[in-house]
Protein backbone atom coordinates (compact mmCIF):
# COMPACT_ATOMS: atom_id res chain seq x y z
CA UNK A 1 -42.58 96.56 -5.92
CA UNK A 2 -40.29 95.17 -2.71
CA UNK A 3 -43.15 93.72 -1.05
CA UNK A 4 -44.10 91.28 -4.93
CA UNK A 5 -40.16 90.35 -4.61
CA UNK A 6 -40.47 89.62 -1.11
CA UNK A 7 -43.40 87.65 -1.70
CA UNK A 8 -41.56 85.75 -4.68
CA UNK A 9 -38.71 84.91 -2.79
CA UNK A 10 -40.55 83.09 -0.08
CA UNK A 11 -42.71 81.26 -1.88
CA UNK A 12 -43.11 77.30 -0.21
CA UNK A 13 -41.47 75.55 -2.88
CA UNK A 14 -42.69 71.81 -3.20
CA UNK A 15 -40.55 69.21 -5.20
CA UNK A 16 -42.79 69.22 -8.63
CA UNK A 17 -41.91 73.03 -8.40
CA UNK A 18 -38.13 72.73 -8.82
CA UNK A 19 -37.94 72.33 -12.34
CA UNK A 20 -40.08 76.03 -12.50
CA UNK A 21 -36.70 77.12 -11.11
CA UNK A 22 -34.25 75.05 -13.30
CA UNK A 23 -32.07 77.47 -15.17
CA UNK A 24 -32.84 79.10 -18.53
CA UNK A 25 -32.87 77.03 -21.49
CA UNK A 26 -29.39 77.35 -22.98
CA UNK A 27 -27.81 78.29 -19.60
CA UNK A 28 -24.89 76.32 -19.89
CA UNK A 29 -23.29 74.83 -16.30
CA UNK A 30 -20.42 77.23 -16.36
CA UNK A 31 -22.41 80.03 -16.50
CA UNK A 32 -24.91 79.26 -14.29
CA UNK A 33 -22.07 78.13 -11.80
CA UNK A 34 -21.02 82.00 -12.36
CA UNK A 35 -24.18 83.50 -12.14
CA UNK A 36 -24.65 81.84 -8.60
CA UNK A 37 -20.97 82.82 -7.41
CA UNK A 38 -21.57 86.24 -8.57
CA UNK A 39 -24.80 85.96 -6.55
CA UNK A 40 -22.93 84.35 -3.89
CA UNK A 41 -20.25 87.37 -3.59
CA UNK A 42 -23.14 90.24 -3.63
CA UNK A 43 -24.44 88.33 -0.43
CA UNK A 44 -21.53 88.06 0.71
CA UNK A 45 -20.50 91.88 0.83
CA UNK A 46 -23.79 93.18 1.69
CA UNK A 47 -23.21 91.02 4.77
CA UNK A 48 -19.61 92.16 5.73
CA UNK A 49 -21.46 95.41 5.54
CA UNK A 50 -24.19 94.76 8.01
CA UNK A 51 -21.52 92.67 10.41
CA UNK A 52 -19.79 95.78 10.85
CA UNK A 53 -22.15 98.02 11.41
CA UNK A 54 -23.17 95.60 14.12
CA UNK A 55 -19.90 95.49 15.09
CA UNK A 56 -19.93 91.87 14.91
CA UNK A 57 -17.19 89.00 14.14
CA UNK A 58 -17.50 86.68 11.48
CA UNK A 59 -15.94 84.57 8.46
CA UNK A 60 -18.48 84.36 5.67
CA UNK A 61 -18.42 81.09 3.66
CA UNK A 62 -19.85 81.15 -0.02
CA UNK A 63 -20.84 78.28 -1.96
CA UNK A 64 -23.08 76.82 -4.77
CA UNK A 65 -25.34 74.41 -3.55
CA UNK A 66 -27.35 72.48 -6.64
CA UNK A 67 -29.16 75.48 -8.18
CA UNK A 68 -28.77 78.23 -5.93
CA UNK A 69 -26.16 80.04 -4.13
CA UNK A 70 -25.36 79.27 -0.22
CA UNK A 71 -23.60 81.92 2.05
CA UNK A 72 -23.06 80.94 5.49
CA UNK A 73 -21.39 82.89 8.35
CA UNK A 74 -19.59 81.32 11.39
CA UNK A 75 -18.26 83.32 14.81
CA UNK A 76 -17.71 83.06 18.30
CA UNK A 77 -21.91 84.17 19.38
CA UNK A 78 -24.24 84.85 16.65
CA UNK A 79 -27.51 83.70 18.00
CA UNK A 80 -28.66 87.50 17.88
CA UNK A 81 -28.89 86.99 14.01
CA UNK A 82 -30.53 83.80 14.13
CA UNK A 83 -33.33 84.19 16.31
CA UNK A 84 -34.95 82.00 19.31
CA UNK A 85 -36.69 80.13 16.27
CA UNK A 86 -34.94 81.44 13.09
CA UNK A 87 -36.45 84.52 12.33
CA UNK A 88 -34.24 87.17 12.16
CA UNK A 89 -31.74 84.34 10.20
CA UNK A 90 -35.31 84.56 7.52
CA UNK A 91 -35.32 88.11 7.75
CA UNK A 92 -31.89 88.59 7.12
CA UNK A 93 -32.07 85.99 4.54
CA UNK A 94 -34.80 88.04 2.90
CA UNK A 95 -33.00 91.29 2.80
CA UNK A 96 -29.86 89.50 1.60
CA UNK A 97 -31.52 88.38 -1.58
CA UNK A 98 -33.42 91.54 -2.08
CA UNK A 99 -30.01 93.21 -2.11
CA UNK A 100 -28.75 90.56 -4.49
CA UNK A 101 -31.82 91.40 -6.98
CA UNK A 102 -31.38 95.27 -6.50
CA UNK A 103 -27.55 94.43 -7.78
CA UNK A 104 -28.59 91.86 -10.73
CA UNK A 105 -32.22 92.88 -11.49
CA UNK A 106 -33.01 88.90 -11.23
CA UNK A 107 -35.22 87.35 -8.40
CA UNK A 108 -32.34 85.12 -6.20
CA UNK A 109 -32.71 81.57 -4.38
CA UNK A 110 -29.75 82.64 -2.22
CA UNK A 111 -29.45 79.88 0.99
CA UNK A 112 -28.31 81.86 4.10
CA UNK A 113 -27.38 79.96 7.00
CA UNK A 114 -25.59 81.70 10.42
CA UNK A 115 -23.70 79.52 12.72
CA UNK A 116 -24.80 76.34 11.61
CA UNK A 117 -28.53 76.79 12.37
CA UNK A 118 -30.21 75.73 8.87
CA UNK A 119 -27.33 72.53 8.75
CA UNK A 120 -28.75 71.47 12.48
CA UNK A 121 -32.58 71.84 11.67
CA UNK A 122 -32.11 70.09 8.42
CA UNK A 123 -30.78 67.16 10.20
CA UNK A 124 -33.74 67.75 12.60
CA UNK A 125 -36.31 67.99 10.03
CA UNK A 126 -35.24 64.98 8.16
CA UNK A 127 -35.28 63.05 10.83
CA UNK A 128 -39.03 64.15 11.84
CA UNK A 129 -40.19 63.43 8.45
CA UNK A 130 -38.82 59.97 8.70
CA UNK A 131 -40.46 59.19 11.80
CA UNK A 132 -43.72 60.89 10.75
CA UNK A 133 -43.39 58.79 6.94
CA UNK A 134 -43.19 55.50 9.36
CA UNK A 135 -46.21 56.77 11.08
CA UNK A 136 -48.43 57.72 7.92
CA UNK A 137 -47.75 54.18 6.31
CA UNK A 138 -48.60 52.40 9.62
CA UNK A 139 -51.58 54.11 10.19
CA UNK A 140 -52.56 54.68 6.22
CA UNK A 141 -53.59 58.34 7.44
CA UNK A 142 -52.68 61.69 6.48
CA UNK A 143 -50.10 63.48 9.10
CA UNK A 144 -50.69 67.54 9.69
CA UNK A 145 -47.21 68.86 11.15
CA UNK A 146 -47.53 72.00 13.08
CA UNK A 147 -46.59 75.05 10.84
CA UNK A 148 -43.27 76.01 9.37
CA UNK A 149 -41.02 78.34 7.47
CA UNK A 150 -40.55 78.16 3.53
CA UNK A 151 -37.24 76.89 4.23
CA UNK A 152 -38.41 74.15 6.94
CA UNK A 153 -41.44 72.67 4.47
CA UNK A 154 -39.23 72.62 1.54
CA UNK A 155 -37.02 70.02 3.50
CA UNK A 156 -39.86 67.89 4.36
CA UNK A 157 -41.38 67.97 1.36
CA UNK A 158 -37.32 66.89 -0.19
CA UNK A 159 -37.36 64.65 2.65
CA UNK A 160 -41.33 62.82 2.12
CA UNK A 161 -40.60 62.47 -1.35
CA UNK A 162 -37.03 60.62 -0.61
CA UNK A 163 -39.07 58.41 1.28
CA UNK A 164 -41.65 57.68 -1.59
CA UNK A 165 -44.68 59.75 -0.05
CA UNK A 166 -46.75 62.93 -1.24
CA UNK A 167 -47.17 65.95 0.64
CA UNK A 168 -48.42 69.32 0.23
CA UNK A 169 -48.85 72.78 2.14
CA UNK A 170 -52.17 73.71 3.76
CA UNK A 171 -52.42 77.31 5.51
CA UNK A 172 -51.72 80.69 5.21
CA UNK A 173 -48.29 82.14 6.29
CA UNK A 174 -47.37 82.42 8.23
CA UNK A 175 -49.29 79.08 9.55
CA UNK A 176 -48.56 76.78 6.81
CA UNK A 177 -48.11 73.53 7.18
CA UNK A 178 -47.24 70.63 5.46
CA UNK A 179 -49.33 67.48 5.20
CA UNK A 180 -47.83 63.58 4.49
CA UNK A 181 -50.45 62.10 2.77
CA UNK A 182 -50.35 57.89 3.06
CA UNK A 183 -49.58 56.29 -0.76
């Protein structure tokens, strides 16, 4: 049963895919607000757990962000829980919203980010989408960008539709890509 909630959770979702995660019909603001905090504080302690059993200094910052829940945790050197690319910050994602649906029995959209990582390769990722939009409607053909993350696509795809494009994922994880396709 883990391994269908991992696979859930890290589904590449595109921007016609949002709405399949709007809340529940009759979910009022407040309560989904609540819902997400609540999410948002199970993160958060399953996290203070694992920082000190690392023996590891941080603050933990909780937020809601649109429809799901963000966490993020700032210290002095965290780039052991971040990764050379981001991988242990997905992995750690990944346990922190399986320990958020063991607590709530509900599959979680829970946004981790450590030390500022996600917030800097969103800006980076933006900005490569823009350049690679400019180059799709110059050249009126399709771009292939080299393969990403769940989180990274789901920026571009945010990002290509901003900018009035298409796009879709191609590939298997974990060499999925996304594609700009010209208008």
């Amino acid at each position: 049963m883990t391994q269908d909630v991992t696979q859930d959770v890290t589904q590449d979702v595109t921007p016609d895919q949002e709405q399949a995660d709007a809340p529940a019909a009759g979910e009022s603001d407040s309560s989904r607000v609540e819902r997400l905090e609540n999410e948002g504080d199970i993160a958060a302690d399953y996290l203070e757990e694992l920082l000190d059993i690392a023996d590891l200094d941080g603050d933990l910052d909780m937020d809601v962000e649109g429809d799901r829940a963000a966490v993020s945790i700032v210290g002095a050197d965290l780039s052991q829980l971040v990764g050379s690319r981001g991988e242990v910050l997905d992995a750690l994602q990944e346990l922190t919203r399986l320990a958020v649906y063991r607590e709530t029995g509900e599959r979680s959209r829970l946004m981790l980010d450590i030390s500022g990582f996600r917030a800097d390769k969103r800006t980076q990722l933006e900005a490569l989408a823009a350049e690679k939009c400019a180059e799709v409607r110059e050249s009126g053909r399709r771009v292939d960008l080299d393969p990403m993350s769940p989180f990274e696509r789901k920026v571009v795809h945010d990002a290509v539709a901003a900018a009035g494009l298409a796009s879709e994922s191609e590939g298997v994880e974990p060499r999925r890509y996304v594609v700009i396709l010209p208008e």
